[in-house]
PDB file of N, CA and C in Angstrom:
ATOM      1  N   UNK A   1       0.815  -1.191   0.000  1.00  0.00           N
ATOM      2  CA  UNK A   1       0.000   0.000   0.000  1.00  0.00           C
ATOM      3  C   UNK A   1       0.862   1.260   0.000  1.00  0.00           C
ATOM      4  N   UNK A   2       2.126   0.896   0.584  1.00  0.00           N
ATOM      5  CA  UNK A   2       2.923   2.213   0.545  1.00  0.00           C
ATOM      6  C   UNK A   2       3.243   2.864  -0.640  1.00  0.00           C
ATOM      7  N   UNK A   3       3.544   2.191  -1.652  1.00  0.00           N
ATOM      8  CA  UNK A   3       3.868   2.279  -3.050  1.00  0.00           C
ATOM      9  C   UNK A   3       2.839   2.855  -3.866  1.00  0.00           C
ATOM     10  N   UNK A   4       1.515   2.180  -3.621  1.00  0.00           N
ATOM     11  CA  UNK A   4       0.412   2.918  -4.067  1.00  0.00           C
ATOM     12  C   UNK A   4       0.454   4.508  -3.811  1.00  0.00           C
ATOM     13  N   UNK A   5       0.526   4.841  -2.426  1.00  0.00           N
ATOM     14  CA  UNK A   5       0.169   6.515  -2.335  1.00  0.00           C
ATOM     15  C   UNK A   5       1.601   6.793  -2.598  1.00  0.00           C
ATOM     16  N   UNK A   6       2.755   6.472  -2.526  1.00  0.00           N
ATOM     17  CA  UNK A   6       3.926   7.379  -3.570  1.00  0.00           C
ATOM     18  C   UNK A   6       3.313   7.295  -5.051  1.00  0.00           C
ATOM     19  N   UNK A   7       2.205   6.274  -5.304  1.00  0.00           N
ATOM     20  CA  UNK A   7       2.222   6.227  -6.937  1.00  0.00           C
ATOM     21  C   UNK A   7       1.705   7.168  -7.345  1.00  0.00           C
ATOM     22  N   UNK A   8       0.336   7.800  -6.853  1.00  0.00           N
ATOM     23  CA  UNK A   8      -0.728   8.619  -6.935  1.00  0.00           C
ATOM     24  C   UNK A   8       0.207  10.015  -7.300  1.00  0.00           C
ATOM     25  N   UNK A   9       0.917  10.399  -5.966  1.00  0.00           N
ATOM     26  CA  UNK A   9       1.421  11.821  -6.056  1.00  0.00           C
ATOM     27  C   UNK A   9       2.581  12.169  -7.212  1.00  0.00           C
ATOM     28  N   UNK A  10       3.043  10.966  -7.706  1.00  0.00           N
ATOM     29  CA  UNK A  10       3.935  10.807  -8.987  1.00  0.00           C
ATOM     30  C   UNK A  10       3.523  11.080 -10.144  1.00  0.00           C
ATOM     31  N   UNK A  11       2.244  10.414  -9.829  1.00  0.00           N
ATOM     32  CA  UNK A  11       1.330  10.595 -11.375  1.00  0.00           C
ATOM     33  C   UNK A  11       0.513  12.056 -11.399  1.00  0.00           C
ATOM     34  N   UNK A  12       0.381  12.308 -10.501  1.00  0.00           N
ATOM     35  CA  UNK A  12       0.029  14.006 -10.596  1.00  0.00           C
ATOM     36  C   UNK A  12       1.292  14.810 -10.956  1.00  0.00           C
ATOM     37  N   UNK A  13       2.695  14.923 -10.691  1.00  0.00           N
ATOM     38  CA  UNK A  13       3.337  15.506 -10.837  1.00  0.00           C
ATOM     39  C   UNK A  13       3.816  15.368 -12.585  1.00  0.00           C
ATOM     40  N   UNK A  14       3.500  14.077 -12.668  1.00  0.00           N
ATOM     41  CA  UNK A  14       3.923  14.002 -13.909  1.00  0.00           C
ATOM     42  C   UNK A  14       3.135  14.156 -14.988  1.00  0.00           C
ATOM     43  N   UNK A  15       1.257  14.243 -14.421  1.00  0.00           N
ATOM     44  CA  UNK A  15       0.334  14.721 -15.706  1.00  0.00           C
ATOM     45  C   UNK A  15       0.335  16.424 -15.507  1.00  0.00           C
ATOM     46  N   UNK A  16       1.052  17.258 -14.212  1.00  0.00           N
ATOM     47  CA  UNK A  16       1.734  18.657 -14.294  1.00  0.00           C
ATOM     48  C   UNK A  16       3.017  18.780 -15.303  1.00  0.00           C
ATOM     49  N   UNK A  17       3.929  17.998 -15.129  1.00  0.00           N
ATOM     50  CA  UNK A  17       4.799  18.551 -15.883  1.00  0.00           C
ATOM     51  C   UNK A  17       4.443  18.549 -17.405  1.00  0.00           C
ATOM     52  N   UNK A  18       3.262  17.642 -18.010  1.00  0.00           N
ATOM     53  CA  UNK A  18       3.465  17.330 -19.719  1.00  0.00           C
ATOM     54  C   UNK A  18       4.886  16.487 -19.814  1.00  0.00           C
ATOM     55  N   UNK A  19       4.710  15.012 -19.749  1.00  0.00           N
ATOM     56  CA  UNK A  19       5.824  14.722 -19.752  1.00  0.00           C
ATOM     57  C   UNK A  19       5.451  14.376 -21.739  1.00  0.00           C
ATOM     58  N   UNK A  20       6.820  14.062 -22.334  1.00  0.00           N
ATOM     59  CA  UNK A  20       6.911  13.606 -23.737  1.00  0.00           C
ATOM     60  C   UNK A  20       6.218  12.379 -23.829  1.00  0.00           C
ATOM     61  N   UNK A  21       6.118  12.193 -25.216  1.00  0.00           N
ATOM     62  CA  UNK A  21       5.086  10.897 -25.727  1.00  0.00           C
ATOM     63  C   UNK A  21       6.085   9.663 -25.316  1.00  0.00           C
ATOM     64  N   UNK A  22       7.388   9.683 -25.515  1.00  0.00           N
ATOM     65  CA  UNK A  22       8.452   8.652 -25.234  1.00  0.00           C
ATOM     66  C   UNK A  22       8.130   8.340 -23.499  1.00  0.00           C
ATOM     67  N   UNK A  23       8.356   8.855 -22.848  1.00  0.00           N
ATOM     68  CA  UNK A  23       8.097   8.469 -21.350  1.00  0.00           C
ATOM     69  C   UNK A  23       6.839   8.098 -20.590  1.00  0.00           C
ATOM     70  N   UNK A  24       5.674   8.367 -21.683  1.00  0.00           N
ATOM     71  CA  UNK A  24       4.766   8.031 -21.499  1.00  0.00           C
ATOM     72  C   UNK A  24       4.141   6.586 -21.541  1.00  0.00           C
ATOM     73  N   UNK A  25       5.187   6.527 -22.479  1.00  0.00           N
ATOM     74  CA  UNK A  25       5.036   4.992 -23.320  1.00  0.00           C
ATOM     75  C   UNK A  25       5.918   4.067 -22.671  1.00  0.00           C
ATOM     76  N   UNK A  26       7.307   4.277 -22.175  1.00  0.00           N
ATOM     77  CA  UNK A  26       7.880   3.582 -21.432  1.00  0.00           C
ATOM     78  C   UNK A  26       7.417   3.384 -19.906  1.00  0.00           C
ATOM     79  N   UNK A  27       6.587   4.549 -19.365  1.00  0.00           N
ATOM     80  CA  UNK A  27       5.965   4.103 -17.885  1.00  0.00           C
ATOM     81  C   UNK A  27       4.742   3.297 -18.232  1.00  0.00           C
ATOM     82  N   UNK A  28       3.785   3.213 -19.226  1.00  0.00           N
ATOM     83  CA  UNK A  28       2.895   2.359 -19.729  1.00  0.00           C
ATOM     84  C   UNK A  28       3.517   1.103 -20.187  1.00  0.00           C
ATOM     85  N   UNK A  29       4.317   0.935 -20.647  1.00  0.00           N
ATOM     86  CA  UNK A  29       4.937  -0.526 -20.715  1.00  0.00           C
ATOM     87  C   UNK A  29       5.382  -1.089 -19.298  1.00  0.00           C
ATOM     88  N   UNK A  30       6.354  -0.514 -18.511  1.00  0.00           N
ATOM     89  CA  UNK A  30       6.922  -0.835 -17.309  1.00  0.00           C
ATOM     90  C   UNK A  30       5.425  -1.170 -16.453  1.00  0.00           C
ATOM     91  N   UNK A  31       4.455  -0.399 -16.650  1.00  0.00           N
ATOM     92  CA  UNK A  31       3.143  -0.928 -15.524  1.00  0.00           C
ATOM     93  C   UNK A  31       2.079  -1.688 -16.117  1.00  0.00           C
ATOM     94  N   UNK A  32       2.548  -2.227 -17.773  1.00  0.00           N
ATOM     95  CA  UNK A  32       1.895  -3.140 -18.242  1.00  0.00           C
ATOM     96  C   UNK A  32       2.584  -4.345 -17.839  1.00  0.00           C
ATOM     97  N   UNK A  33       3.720  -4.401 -17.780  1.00  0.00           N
ATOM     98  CA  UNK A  33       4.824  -5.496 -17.809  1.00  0.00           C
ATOM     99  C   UNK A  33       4.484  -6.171 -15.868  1.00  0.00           C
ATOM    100  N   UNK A  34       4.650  -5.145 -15.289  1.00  0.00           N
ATOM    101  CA  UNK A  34       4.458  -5.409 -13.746  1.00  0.00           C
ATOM    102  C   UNK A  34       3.169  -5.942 -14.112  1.00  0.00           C
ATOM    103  N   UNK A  35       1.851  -5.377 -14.186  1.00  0.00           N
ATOM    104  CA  UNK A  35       0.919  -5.882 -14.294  1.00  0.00           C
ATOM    105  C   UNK A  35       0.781  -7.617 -14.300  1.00  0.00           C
ATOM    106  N   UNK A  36       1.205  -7.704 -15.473  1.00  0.00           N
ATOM    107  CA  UNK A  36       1.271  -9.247 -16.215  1.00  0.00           C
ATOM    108  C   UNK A  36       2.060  -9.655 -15.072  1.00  0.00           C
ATOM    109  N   UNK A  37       3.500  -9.565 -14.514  1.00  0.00           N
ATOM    110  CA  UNK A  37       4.152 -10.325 -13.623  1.00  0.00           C
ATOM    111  C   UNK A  37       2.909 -10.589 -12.033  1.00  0.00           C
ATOM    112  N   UNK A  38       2.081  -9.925 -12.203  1.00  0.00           N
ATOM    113  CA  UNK A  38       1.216 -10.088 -10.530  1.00  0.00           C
ATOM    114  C   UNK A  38       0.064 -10.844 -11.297  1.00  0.00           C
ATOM    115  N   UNK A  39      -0.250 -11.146 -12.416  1.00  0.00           N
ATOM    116  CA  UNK A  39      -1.197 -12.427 -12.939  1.00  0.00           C
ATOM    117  C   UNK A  39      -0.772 -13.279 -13.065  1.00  0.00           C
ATOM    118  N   UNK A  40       0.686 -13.611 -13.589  1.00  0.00           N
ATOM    119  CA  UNK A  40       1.496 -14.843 -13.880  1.00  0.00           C
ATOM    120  C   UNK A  40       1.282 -15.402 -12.857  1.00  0.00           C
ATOM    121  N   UNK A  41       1.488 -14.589 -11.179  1.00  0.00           N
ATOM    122  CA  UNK A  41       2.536 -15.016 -10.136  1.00  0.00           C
ATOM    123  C   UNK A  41       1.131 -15.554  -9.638  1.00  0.00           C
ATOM    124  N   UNK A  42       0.032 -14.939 -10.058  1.00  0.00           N
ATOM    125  CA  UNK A  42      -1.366 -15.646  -8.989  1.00  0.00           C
ATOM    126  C   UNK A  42      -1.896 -16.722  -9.453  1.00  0.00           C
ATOM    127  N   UNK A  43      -1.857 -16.408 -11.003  1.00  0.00           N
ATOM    128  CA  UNK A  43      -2.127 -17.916 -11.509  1.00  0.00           C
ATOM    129  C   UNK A  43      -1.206 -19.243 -10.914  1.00  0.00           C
ATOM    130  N   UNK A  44       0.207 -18.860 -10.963  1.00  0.00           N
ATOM    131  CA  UNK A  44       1.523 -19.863 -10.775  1.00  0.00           C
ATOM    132  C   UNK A  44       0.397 -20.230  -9.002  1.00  0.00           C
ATOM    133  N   UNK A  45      -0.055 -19.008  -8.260  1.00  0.00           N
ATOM    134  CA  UNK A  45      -0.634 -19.526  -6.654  1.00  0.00           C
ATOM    135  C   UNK A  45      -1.183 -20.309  -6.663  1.00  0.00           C
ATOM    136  N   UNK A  46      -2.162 -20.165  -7.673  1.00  0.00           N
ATOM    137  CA  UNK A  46      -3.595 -20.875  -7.783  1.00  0.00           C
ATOM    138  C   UNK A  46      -3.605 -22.276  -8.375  1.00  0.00           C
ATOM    139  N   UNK A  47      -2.707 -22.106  -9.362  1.00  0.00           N
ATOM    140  CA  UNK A  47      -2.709 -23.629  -9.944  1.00  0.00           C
ATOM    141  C   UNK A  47      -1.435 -24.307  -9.380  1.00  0.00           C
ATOM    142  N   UNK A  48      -0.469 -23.976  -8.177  1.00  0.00           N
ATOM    143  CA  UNK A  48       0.353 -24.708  -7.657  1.00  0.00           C
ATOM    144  C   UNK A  48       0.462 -26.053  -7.190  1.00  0.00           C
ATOM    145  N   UNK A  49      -1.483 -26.115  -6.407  1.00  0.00           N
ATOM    146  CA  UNK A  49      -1.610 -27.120  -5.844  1.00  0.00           C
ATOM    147  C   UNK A  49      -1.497 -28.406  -6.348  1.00  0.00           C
ATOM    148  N   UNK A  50      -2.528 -28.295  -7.716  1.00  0.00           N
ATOM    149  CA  UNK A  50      -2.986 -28.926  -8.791  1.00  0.00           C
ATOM    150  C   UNK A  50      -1.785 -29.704  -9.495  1.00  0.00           C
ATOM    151  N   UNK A  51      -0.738 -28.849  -9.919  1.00  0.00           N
ATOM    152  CA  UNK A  51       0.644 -29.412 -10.675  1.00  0.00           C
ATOM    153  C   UNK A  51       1.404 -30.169  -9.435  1.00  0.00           C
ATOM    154  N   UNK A  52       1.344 -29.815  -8.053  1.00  0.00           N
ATOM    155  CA  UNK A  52       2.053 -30.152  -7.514  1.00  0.00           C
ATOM    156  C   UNK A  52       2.110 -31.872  -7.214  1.00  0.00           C
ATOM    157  N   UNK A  53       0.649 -31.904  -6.924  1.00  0.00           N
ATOM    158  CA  UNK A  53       0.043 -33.677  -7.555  1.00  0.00           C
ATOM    159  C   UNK A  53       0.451 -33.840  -8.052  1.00  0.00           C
ATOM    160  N   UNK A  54       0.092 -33.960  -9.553  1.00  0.00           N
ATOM    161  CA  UNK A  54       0.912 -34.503 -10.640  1.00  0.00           C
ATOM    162  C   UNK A  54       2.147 -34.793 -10.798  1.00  0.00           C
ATOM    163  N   UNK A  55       3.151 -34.173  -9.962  1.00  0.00           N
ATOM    164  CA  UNK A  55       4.464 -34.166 -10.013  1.00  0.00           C
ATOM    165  C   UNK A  55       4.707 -35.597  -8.797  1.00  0.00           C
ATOM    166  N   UNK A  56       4.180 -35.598  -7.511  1.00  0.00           N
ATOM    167  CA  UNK A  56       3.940 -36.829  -6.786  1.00  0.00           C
ATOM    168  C   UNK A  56       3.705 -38.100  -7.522  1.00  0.00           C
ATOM    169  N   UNK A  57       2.758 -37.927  -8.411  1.00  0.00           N
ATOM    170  CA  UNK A  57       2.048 -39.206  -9.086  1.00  0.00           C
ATOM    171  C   UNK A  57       3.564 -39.254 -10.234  1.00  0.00           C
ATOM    172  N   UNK A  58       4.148 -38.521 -10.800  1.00  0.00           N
ATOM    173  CA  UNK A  58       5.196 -38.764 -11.303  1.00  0.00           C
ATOM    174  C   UNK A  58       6.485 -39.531 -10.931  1.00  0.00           C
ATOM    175  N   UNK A  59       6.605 -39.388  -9.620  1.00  0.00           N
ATOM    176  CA  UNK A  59       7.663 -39.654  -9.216  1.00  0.00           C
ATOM    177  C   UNK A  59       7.634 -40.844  -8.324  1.00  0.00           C
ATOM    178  N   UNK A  60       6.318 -41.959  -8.164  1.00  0.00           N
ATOM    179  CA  UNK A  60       6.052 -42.995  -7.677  1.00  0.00           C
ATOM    180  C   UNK A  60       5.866 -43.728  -9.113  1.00  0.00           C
ATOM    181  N   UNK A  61       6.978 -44.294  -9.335  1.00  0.00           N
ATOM    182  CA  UNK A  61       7.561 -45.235 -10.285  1.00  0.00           C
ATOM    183  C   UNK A  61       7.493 -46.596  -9.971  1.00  0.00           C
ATOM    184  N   UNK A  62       7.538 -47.736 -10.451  1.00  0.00           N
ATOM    185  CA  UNK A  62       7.247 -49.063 -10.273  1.00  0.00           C
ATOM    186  C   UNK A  62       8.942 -49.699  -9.482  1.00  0.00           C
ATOM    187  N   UNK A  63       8.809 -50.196  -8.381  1.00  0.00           N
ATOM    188  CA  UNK A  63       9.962 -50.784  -8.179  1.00  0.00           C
ATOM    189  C   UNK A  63      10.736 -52.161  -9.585  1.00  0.00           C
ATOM    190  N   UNK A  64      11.935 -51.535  -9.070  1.00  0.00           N
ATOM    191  CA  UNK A  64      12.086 -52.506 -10.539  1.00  0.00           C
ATOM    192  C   UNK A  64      11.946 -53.998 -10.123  1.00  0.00           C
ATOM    193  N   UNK A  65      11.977 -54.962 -11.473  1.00  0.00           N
ATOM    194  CA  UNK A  65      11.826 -56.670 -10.741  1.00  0.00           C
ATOM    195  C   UNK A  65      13.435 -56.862 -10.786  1.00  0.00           C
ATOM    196  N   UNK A  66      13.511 -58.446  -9.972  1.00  0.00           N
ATOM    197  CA  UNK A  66      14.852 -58.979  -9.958  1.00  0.00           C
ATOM    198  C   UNK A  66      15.256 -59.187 -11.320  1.00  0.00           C
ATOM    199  N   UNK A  67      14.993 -59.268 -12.503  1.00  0.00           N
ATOM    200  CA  UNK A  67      15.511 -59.338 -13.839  1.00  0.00           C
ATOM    201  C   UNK A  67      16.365 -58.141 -14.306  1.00  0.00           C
ATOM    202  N   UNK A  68      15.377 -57.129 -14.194  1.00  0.00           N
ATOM    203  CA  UNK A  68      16.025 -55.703 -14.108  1.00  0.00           C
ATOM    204  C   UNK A  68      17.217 -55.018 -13.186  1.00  0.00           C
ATOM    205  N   UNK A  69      17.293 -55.777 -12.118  1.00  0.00           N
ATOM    206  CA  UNK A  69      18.178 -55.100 -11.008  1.00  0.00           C
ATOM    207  C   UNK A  69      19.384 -56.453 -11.615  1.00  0.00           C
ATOM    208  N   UNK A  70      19.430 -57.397 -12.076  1.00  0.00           N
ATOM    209  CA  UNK A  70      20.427 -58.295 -12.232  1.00  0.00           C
ATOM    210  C   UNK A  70      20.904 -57.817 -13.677  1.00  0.00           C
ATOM    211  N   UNK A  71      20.236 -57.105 -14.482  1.00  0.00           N
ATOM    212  CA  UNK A  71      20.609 -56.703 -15.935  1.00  0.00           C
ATOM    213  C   UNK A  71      21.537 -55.384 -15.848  1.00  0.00           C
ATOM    214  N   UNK A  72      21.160 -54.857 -14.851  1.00  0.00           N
ATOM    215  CA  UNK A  72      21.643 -53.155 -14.575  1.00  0.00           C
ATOM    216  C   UNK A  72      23.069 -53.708 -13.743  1.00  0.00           C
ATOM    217  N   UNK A  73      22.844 -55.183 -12.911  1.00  0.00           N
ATOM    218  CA  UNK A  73      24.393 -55.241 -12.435  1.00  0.00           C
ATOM    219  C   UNK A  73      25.294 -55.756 -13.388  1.00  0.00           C
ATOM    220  N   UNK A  74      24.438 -56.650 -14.538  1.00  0.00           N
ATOM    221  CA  UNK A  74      25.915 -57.163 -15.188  1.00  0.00           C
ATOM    222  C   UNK A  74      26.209 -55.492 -16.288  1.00  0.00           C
ATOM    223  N   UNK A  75      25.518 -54.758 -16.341  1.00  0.00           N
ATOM    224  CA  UNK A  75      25.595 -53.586 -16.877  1.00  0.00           C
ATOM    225  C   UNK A  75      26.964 -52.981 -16.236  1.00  0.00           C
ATOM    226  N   UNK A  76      26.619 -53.121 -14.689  1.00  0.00           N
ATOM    227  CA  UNK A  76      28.077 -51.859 -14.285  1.00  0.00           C
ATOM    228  C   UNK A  76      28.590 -52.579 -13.820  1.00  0.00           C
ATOM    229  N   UNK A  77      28.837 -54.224 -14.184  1.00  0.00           N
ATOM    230  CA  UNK A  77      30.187 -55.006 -14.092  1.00  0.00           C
ATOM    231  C   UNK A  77      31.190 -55.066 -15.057  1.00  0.00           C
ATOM    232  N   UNK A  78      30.492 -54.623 -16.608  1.00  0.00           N
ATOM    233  CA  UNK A  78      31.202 -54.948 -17.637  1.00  0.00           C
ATOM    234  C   UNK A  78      31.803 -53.249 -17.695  1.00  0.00           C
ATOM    235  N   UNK A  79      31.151 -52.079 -17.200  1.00  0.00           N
ATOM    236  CA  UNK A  79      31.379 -50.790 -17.339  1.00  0.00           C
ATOM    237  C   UNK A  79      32.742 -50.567 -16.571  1.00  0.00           C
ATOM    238  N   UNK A  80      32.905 -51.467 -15.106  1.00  0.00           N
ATOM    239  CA  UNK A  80      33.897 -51.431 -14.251  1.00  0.00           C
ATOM    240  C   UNK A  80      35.123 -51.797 -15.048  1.00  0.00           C
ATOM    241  N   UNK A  81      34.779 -53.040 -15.366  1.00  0.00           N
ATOM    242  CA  UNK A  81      35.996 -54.256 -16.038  1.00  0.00           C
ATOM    243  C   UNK A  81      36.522 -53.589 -17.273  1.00  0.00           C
ATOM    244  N   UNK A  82      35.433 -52.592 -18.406  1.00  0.00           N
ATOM    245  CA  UNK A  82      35.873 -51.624 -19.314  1.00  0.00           C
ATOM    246  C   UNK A  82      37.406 -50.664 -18.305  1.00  0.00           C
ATOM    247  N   UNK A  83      36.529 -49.838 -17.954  1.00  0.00           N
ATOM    248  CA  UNK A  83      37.358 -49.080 -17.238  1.00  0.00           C
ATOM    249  C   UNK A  83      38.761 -49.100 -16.132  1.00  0.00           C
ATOM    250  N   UNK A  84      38.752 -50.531 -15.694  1.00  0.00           N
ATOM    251  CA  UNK A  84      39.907 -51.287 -15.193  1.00  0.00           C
ATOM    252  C   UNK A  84      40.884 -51.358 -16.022  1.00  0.00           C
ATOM    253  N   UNK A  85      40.555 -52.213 -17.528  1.00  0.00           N
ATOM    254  CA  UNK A  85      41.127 -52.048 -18.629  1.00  0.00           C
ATOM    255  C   UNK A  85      42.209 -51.001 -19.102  1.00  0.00           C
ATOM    256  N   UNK A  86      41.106 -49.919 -19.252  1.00  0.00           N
ATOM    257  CA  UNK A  86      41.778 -49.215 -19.651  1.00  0.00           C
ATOM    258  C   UNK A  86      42.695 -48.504 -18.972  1.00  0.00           C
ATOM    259  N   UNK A  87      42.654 -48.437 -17.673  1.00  0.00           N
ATOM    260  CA  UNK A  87      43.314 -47.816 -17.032  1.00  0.00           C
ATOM    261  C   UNK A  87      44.732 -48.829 -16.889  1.00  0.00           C
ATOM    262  N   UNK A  88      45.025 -50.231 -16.783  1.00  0.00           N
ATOM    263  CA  UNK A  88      45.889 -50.712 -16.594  1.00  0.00           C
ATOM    264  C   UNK A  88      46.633 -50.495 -17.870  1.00  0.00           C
ATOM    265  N   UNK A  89      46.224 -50.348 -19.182  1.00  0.00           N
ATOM    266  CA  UNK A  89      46.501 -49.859 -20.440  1.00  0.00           C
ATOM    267  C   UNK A  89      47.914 -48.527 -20.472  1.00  0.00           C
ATOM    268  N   UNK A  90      47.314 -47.909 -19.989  1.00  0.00           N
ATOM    269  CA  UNK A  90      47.658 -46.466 -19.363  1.00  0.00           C
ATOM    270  C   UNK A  90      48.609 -46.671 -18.590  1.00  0.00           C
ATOM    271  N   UNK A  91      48.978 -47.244 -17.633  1.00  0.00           N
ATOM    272  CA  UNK A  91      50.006 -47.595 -16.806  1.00  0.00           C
ATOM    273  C   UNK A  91      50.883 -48.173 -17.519  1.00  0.00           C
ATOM    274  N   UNK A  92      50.971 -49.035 -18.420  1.00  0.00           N
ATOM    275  CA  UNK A  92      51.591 -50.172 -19.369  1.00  0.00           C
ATOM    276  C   UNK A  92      52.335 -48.936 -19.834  1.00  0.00           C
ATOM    277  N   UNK A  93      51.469 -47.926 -20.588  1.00  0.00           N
ATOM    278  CA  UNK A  93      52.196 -47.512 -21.751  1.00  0.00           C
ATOM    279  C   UNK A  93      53.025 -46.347 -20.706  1.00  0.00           C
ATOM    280  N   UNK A  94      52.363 -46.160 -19.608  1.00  0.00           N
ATOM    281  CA  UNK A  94      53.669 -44.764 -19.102  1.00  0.00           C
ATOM    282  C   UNK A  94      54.734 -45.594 -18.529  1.00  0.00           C
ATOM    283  N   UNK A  95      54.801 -46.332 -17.959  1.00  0.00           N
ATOM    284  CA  UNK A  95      55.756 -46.974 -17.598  1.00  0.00           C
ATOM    285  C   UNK A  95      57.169 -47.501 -18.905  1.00  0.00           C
ATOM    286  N   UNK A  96      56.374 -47.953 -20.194  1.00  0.00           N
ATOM    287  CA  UNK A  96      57.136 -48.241 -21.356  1.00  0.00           C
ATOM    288  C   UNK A  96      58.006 -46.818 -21.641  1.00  0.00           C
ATOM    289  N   UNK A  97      57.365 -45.418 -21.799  1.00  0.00           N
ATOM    290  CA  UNK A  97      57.837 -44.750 -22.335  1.00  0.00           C
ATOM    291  C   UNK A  97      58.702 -43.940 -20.784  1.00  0.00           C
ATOM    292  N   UNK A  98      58.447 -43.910 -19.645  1.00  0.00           N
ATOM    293  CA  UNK A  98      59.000 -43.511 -18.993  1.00  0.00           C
ATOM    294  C   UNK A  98      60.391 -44.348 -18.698  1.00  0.00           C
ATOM    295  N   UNK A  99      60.577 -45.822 -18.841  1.00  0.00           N
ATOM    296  CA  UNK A  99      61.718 -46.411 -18.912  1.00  0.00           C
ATOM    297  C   UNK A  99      63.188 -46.050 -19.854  1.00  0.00           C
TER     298      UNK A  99
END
């Protein structure tokens, strides 16, 4: 509310001075623009609840079965044994060229 009565006495001073068509148009954009940001932000209030469900029901996923949890391990057994690899690779060759 404070902002309101600085707004009032602003806008009198400024339909006294005759301000130019340019500043007219930029304080009409700036309090169109605010405008829209205090509808966005009530809608975003109002429909918070609503999305916020949906996002719950999203994120209760099916536990996986034992097929799946045994597929995903031989997955990051062969990813390990990759990467063991290569790394002993790497040692081989610094050791060759550091000799």
């Amino acid at each position: 509310m404070e902002t309101m009565h600085e707004l009032i006495p602003f806008a009198k001073e400024m339909l006294s001075q005759k301000p130019n068509r340019k500043m007219v148009k930029l304080y009409m954009l700036g309090s169109v623009l605010a405008f829209f940001g205090v509808v966005i932000g009530l809608v975003e209030t109002v429909c918070s609840p609503f999305t916020s469900q949906g996002m719950l029901d999203e994120e209760k996923k099916p536990t996986p079965t034992r097929e799946q949890m045994l597929a995903q391990k031989q997955e990051d057994l062969i990813l390990e044994k990759s990467k063991k690899a290569v790394g002993t690779q790497r040692a081989l060759v610094t050791r060759q060229h550091a000799s």
